[in-house]
Protein backbone atom coordinates (compact mmCIF):
# COMPACT_ATOMS: atom_id res chain seq x y z
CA UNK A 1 -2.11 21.43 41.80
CA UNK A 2 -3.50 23.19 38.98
CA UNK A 3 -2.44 20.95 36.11
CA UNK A 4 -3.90 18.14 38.32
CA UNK A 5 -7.55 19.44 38.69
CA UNK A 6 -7.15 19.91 34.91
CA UNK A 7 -6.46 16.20 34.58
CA UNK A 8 -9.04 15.41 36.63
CA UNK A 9 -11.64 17.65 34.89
CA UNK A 10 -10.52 16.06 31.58
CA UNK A 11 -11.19 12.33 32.78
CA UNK A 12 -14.41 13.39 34.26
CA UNK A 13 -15.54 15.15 30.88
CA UNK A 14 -14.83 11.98 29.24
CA UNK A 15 -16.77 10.33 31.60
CA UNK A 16 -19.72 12.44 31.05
CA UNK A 17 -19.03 11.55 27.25
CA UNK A 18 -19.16 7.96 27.69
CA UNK A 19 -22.46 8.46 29.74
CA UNK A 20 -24.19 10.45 26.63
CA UNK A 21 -23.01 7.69 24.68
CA UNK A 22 -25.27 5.38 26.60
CA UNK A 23 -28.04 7.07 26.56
CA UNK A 24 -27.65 7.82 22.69
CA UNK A 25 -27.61 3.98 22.44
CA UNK A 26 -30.89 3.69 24.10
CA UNK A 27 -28.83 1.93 27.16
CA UNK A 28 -30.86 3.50 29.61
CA UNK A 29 -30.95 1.02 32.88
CA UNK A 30 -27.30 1.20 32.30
CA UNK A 31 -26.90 4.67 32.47
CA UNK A 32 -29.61 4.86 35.40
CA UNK A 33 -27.40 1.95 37.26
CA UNK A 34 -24.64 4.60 37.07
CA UNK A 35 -26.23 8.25 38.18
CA UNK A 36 -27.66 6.17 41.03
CA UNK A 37 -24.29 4.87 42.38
CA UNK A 38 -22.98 8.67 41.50
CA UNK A 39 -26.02 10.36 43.61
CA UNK A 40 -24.89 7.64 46.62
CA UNK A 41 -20.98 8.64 46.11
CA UNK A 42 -21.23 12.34 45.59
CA UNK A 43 -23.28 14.77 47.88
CA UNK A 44 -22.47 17.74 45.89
CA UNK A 45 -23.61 16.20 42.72
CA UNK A 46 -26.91 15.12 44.56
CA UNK A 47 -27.89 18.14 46.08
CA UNK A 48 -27.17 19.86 42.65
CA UNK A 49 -29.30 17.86 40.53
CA UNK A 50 -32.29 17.60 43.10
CA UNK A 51 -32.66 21.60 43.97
CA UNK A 52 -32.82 21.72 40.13
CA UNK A 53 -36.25 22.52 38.72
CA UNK A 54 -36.31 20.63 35.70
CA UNK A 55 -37.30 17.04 35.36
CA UNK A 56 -37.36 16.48 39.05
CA UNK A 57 -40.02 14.00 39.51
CA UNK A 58 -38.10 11.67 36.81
CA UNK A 59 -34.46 12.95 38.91
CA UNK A 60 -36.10 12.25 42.32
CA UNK A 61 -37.23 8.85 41.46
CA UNK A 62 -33.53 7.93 39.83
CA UNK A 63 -32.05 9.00 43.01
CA UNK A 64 -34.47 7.26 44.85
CA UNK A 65 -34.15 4.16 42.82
CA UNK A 66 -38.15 3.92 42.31
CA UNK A 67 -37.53 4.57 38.08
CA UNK A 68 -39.13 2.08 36.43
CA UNK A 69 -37.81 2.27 32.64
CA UNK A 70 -40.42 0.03 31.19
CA UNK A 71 -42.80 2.63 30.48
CA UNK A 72 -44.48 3.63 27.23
CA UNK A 73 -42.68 5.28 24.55
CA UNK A 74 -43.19 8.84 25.66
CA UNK A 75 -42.11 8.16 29.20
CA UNK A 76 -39.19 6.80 27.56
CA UNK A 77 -38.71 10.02 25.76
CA UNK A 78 -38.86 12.00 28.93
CA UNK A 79 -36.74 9.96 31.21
CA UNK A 80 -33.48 9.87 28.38
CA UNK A 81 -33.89 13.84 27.97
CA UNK A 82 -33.85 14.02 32.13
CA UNK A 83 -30.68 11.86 31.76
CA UNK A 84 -28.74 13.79 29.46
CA UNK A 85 -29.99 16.89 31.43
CA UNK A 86 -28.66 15.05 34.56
CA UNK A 87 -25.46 14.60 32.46
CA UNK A 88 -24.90 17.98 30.64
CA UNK A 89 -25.20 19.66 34.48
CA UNK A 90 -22.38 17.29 35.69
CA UNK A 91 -20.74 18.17 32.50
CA UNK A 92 -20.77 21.86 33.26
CA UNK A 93 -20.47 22.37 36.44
CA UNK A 94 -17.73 20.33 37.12
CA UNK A 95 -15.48 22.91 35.50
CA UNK A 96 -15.93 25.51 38.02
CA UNK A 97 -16.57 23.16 41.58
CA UNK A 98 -13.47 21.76 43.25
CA UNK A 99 -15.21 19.65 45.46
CA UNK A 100 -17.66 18.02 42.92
CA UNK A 101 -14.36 17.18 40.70
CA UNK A 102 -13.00 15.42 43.75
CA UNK A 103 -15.96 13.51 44.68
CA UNK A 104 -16.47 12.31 41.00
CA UNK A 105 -12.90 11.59 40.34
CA UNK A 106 -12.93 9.17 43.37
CA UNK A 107 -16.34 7.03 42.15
CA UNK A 108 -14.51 6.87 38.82
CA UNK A 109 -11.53 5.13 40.62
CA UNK A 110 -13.42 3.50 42.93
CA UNK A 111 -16.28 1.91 40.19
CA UNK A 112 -14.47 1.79 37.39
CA UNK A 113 -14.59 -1.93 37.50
CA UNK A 114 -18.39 -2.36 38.15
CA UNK A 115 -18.97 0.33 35.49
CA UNK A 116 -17.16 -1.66 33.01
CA UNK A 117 -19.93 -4.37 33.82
CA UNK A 118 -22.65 -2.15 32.78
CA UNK A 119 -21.86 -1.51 28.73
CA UNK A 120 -23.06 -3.49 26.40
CA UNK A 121 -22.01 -3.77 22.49
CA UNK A 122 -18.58 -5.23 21.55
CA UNK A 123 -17.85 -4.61 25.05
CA UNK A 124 -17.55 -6.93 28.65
CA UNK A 125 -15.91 -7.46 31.53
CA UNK A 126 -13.45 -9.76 30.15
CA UNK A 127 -13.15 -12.13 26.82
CA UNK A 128 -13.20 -15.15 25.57
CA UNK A 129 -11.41 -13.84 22.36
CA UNK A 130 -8.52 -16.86 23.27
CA UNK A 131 -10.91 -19.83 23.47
CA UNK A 132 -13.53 -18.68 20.62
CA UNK A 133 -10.62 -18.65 17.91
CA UNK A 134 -9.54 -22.33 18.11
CA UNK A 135 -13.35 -22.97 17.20
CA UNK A 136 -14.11 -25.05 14.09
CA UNK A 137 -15.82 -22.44 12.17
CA UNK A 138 -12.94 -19.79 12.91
CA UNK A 139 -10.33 -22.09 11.96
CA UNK A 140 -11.50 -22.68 8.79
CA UNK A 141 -11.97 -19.36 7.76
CA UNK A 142 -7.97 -18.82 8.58
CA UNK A 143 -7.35 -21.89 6.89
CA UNK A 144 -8.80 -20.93 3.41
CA UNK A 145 -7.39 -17.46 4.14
CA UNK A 146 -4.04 -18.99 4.48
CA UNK A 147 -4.58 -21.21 1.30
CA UNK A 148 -5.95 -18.38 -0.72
CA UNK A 149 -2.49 -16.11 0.71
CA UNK A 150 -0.01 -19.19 -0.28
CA UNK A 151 -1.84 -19.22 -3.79
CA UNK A 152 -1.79 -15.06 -5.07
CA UNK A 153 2.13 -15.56 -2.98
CA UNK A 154 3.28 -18.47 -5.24
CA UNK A 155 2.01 -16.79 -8.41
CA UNK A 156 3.86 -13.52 -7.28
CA UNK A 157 6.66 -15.69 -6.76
CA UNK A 158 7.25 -16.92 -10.14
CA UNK A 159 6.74 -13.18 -11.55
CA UNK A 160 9.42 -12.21 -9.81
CA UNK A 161 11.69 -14.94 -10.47
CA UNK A 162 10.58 -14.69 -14.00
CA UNK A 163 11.21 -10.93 -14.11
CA UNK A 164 14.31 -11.57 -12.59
CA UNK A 165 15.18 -14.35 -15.15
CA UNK A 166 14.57 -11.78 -18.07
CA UNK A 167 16.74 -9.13 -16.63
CA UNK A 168 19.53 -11.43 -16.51
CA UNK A 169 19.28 -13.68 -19.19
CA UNK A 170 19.06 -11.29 -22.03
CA UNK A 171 22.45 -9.56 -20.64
CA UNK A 172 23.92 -12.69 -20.86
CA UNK A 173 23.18 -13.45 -24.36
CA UNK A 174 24.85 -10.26 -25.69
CA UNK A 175 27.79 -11.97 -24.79
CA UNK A 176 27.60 -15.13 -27.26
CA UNK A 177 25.00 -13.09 -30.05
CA UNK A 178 26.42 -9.72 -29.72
CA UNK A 179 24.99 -8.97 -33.63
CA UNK A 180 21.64 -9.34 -32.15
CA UNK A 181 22.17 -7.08 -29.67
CA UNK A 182 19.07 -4.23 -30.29
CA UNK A 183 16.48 -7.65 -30.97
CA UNK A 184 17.96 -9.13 -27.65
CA UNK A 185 17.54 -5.79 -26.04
CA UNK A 186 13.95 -4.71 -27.11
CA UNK A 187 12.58 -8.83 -26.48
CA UNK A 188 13.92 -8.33 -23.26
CA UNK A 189 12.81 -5.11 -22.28
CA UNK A 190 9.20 -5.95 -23.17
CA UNK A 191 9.33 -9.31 -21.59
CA UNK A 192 10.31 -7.55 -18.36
CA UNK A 193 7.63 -4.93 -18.26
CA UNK A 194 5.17 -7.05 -19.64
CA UNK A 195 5.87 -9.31 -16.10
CA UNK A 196 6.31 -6.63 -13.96
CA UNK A 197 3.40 -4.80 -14.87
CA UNK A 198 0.48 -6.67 -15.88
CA UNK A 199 0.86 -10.08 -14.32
CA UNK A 200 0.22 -8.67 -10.82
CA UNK A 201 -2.90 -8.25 -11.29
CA UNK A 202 -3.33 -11.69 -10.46
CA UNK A 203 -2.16 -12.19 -6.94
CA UNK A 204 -3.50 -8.60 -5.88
CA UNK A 205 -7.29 -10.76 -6.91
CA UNK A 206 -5.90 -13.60 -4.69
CA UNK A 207 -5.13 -10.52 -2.04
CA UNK A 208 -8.35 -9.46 -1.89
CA UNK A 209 -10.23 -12.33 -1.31
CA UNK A 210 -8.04 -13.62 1.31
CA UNK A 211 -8.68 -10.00 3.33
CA UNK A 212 -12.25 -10.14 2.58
CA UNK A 213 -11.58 -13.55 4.59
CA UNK A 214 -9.27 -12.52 7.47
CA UNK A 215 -12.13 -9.41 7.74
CA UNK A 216 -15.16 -11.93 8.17
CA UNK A 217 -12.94 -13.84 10.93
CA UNK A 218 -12.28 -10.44 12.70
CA UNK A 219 -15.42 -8.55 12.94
CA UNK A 220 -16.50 -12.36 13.77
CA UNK A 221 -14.50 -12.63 16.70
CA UNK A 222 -14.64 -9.23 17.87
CA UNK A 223 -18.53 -8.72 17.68
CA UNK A 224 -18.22 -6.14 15.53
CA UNK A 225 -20.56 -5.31 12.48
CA UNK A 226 -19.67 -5.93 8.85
CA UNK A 227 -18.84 -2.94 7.19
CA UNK A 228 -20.34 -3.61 3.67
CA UNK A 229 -19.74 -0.13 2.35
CA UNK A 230 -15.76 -0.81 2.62
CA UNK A 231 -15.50 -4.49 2.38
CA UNK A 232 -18.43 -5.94 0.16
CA UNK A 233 -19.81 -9.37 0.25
CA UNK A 234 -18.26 -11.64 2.44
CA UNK A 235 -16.41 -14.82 0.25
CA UNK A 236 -18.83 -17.33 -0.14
CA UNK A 237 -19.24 -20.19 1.97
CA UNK A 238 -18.41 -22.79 -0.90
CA UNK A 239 -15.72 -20.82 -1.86
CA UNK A 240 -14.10 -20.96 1.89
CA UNK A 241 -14.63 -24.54 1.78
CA UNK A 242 -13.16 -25.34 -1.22
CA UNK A 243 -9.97 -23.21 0.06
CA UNK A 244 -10.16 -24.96 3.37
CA UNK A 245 -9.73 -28.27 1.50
CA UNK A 246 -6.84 -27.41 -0.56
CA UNK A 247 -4.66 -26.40 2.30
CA UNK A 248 -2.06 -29.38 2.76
CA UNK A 249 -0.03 -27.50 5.40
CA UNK A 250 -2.60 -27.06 8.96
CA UNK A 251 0.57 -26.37 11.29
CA UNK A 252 -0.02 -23.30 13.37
CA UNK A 253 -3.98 -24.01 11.87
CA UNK A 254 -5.92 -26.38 13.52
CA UNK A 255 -4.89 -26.13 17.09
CA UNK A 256 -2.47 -22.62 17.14
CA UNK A 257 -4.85 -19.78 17.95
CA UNK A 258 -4.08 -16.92 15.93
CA UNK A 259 -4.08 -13.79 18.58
CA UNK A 260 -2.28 -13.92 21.81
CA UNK A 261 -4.24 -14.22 25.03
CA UNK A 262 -5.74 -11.66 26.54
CA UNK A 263 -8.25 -13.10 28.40
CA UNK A 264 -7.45 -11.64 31.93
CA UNK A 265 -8.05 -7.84 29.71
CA UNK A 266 -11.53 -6.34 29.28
CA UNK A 267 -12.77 -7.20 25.85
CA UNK A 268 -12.33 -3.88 23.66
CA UNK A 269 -8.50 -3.57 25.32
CA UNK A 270 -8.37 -7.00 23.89
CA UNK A 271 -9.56 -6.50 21.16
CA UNK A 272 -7.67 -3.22 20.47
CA UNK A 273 -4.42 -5.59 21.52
CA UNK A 274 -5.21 -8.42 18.47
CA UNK A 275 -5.62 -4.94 16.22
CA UNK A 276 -1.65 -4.06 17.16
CA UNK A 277 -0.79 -7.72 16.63
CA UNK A 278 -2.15 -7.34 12.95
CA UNK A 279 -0.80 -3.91 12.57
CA UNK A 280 3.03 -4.87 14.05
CA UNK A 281 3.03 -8.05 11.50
CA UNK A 282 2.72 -5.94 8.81
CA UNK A 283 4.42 -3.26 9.59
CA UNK A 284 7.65 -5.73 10.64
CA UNK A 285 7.10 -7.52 7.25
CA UNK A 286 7.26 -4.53 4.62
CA UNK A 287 10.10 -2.64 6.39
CA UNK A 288 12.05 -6.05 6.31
CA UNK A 289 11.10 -6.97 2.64
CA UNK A 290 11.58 -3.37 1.64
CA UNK A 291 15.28 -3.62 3.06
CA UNK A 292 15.55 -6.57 1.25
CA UNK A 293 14.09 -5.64 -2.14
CA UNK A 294 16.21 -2.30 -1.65
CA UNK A 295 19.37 -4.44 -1.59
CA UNK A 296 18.78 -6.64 -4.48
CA UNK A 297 17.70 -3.91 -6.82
CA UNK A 298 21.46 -2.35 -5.57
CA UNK A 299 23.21 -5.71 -6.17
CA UNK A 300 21.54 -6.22 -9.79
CA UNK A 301 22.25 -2.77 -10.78
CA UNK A 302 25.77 -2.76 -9.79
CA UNK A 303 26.33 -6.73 -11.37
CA UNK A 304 24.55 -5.06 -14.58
CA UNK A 305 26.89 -2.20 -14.78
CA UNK A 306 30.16 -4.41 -14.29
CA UNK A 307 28.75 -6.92 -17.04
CA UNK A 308 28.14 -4.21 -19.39
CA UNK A 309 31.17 -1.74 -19.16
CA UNK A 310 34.02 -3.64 -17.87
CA UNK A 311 32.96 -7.81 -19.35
CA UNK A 312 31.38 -6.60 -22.40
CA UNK A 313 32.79 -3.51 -23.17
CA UNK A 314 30.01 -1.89 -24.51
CA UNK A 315 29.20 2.09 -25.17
CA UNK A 316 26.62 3.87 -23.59
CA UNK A 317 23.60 3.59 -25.95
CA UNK A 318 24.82 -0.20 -26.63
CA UNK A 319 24.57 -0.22 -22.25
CA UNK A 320 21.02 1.42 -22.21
CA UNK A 321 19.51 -0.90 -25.07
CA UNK A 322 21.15 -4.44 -24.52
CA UNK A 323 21.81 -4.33 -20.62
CA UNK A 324 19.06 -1.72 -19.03
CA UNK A 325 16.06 -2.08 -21.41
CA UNK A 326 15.84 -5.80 -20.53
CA UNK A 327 16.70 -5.19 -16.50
CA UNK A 328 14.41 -1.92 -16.77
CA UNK A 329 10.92 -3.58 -16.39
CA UNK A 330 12.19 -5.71 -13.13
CA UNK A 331 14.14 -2.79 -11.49
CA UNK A 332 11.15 -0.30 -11.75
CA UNK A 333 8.76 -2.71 -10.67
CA UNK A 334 11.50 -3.43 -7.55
CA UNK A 335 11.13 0.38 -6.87
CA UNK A 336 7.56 0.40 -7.18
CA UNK A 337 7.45 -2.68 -4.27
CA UNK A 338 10.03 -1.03 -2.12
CA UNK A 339 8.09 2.24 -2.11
CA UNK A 340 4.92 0.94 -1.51
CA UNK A 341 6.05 -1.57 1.16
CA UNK A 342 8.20 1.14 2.98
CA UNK A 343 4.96 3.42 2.24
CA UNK A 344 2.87 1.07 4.08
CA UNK A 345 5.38 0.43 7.23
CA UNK A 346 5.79 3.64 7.47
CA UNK A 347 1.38 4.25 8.17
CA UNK A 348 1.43 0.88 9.96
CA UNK A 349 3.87 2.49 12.55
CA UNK A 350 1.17 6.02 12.57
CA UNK A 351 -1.44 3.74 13.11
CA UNK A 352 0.21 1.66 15.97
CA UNK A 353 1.04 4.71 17.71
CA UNK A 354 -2.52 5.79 17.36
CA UNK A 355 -3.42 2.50 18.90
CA UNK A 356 -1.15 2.67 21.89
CA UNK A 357 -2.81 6.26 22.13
CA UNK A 358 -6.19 5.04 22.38
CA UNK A 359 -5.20 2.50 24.91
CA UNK A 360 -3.55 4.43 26.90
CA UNK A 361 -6.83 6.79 27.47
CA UNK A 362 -8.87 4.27 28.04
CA UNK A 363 -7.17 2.18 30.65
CA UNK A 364 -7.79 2.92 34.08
CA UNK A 365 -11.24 4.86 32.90
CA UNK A 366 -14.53 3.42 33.94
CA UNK A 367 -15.69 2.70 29.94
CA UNK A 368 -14.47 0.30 27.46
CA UNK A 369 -13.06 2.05 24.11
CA UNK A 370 -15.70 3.09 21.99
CA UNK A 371 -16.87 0.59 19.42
CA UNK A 372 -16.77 3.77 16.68
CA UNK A 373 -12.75 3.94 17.64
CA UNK A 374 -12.36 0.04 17.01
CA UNK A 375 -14.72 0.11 14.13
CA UNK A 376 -11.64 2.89 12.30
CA UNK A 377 -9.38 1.16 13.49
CA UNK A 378 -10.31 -2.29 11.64
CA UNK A 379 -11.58 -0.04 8.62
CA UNK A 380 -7.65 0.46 8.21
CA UNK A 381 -6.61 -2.83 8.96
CA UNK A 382 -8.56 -4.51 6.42
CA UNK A 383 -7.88 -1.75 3.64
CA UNK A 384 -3.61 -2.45 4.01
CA UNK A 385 -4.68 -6.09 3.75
CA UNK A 386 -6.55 -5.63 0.58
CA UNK A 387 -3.96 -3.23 -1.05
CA UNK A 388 -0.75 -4.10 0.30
CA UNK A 389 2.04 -6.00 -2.09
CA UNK A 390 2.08 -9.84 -0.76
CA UNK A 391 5.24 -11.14 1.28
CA UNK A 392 6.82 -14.57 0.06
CA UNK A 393 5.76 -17.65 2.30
CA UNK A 394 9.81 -18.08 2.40
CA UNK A 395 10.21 -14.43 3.73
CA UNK A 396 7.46 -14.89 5.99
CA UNK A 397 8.63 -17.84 7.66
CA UNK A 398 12.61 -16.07 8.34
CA UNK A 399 11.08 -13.99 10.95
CA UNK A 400 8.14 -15.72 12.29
CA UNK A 401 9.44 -17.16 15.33
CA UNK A 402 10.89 -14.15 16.43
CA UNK A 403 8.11 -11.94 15.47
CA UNK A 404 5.50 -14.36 17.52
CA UNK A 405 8.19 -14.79 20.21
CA UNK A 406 7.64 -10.97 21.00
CA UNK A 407 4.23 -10.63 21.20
CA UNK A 408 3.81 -13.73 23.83
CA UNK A 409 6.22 -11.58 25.75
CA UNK A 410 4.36 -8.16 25.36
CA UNK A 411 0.76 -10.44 25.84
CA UNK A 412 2.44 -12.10 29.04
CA UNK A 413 3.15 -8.69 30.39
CA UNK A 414 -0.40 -7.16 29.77
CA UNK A 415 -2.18 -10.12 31.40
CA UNK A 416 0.16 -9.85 34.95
């Protein structure tokens, strides 16, 4: 019984939160909507507040529904410090009164709905997150995004299979110019690192600009404010249309929206749900191409070391220069990827858990999820997008079906 008035004194104390919140936002017919269908629903609550001596004209015409809000800017002033009074009181003496946490636990269960209809900001009653999407102006932004993605992937692409080129040709030469072997070794070598290292560069540019991108088409959707401190200047228009032209491939484009629906969800649960989407891609992605990466670099090692000792015949330092030097560049910068893609999977799966956390303690609670919750959220999103190594179009495509085929499931269960 205990642990339960606990819980109940918890909900209620983020109620009273959310309520400050209004008020902080200058929501004040909101928050007046609210204390008025409180005062009707709880009789301890109402005779606590009106026996109180402070602000009681302002309290007495709340309960009495006579407030008018549109008064001049120091009536304003006085009616949002009775309101947080009103609140605070709630706030404090719901600790230590059984029957005022009963009677405000009930309205919370019983308007939870209605009070959902009363915030404003990112947040509603439901969405139209589905529908908006598949609009022409959204659609182009993922198409350049996709374009400019296929572009920085494709360059990566032939690093790697250049890098990977390098660390096996030059082995195989020792073989037919074995009197060459230290040139063959050190050409290699700096070949290899050369690739590995400072070509990147490239595609992490092409990286960027595509998250800038996929960032515009989110905070878009979502209502939510760019962040220009963390992302920048949005990609010009010019430069999204030139992007939007050179994309050959539209499948899953033009007519595919690119979040599952949600629609039958209020909007910040939605919108918190096409946040996991992004977050489960990823993190599915590097944990697979890490595996991946992590078994290649384990096959070329072990193909290196046969060619070397047991083909060739060669001694250790003869090994090191001829064999490694030239495979050294490609293997490090296969560690590097696996590390930072297992790196990244391994916060992706943190932050999904923090996300099923914050959905959890909103659902069934009369307010949305805060907008400065969603805002972090996104912050983190968009910063793996702009840092995180680049999966192959090939690689992507291997588990797309499957990946997409579990979130319509997961979607189709949230919207029963």
């Amino acid at each position: 019984m205990l642990i339960n008035e606990f819980h109940m004194a918890d909900k209620i104390t983020d109620f009273t939160n959310r309520l400050l919140e209004l008020v902080g936002k200058d929501q004040i017919d909101d928050t007046i909507k609210i204390l008025q269908q409180l005062f009707k629903n709880s009789p301890t609550y109402t005779e606590l507040i009106l026996h109180s001596a402070r602000y009681h004209s302002i309290i007495k015409d709340v309960h009495l529904g006579l407030l008018n809000p549109q008064e001049s800017q120091g009536e304003k002033t006085k009616i949002r410090q009775a309101l947080i009074y009103m609140i605070n009181e709630l706030k404090e003496n719901v600790q230590n009164d059984r029957t005022l946490i009963t009677e405000i636990e009930s309205f919370i269960d019983q308007h939870q709905e209605q009070l959902k209809k009363e915030n404003s900001g990112i947040n509603g009653l439901r969405n139209d997150l589905y529908t908006r999407q598949v609009e022409p102006g959204y659609v182009k932004l993922l198409a350049a995004q996709k374009q400019i993605y296929i572009e920085g992937k494709r360059i990566k692409e032939i690093i790697f299979f250049a890098s990977l080129f390098t660390a096996v040709i030059f082995p195989i030469l020792l073989k037919y110019f074995p009197n060459h072997e230290p040139a063959i070794g050190i050409l290699g070598g700096l070949i290899s690192i050369a690739a590995a290292y400072l070509l990147p560069a490239i595609p992490s540019k092409k990286a960027a600009t595509a998250a800038n991108i996929q960032e515009e088409f989110d905070t878009k959707l979502y209502k939510m404010e760019w962040n220009q401190s963390l992302a920048g200047n949005k990609v010009s228009k010019r430069e999204i249309e030139r992007a939007n032209k050179r994309l050959k491939d539209r499948s899953n484009i033009d007519d595919s929206p690119w979040y599952q629906d949600y629609r039958n969800m209020e909007h910040s649960q939605a919108v918190l749900h096409c946040m996991q989407e992004n977050l489960y891609w990823d993190r599915k992605q590097k944990m697979k191409y890490a595996t991946f990466l992590g078994i290649v670099a384990s096959c070329l090692f072990v193909l290196g070391w046969i060619w070397g000792f047991e083909i060739l015949e060669l001694h250790h330092l003869e090994y090191l220069a001829g064999v490694f030097f030239p495979f050294s560049g490609f293997l490090m910068y296969l560690i590097q990827t696996i590390w930072r893609s297992h790196a990244s999977s391994i916060g992706g799966m943190q932050k999904e858990s923090s996300a099923q956390i914050l959905s959890e303690k909103y659902q069934g609670t009369p307010f949305p999820i805060p907008d400065t919750e969603l805002r972090n959220l996104q912050d983190a999103i968009y910063t793996s997008r702009k840092t995180g190594d680049l999966v192959p179009e090939w690689f992507y495509n291997l588990f797309k079906e499957s990946h997409e085929s579990a979130l319509e499931d997961t979607a189709s269960d949230l919207n029963q």
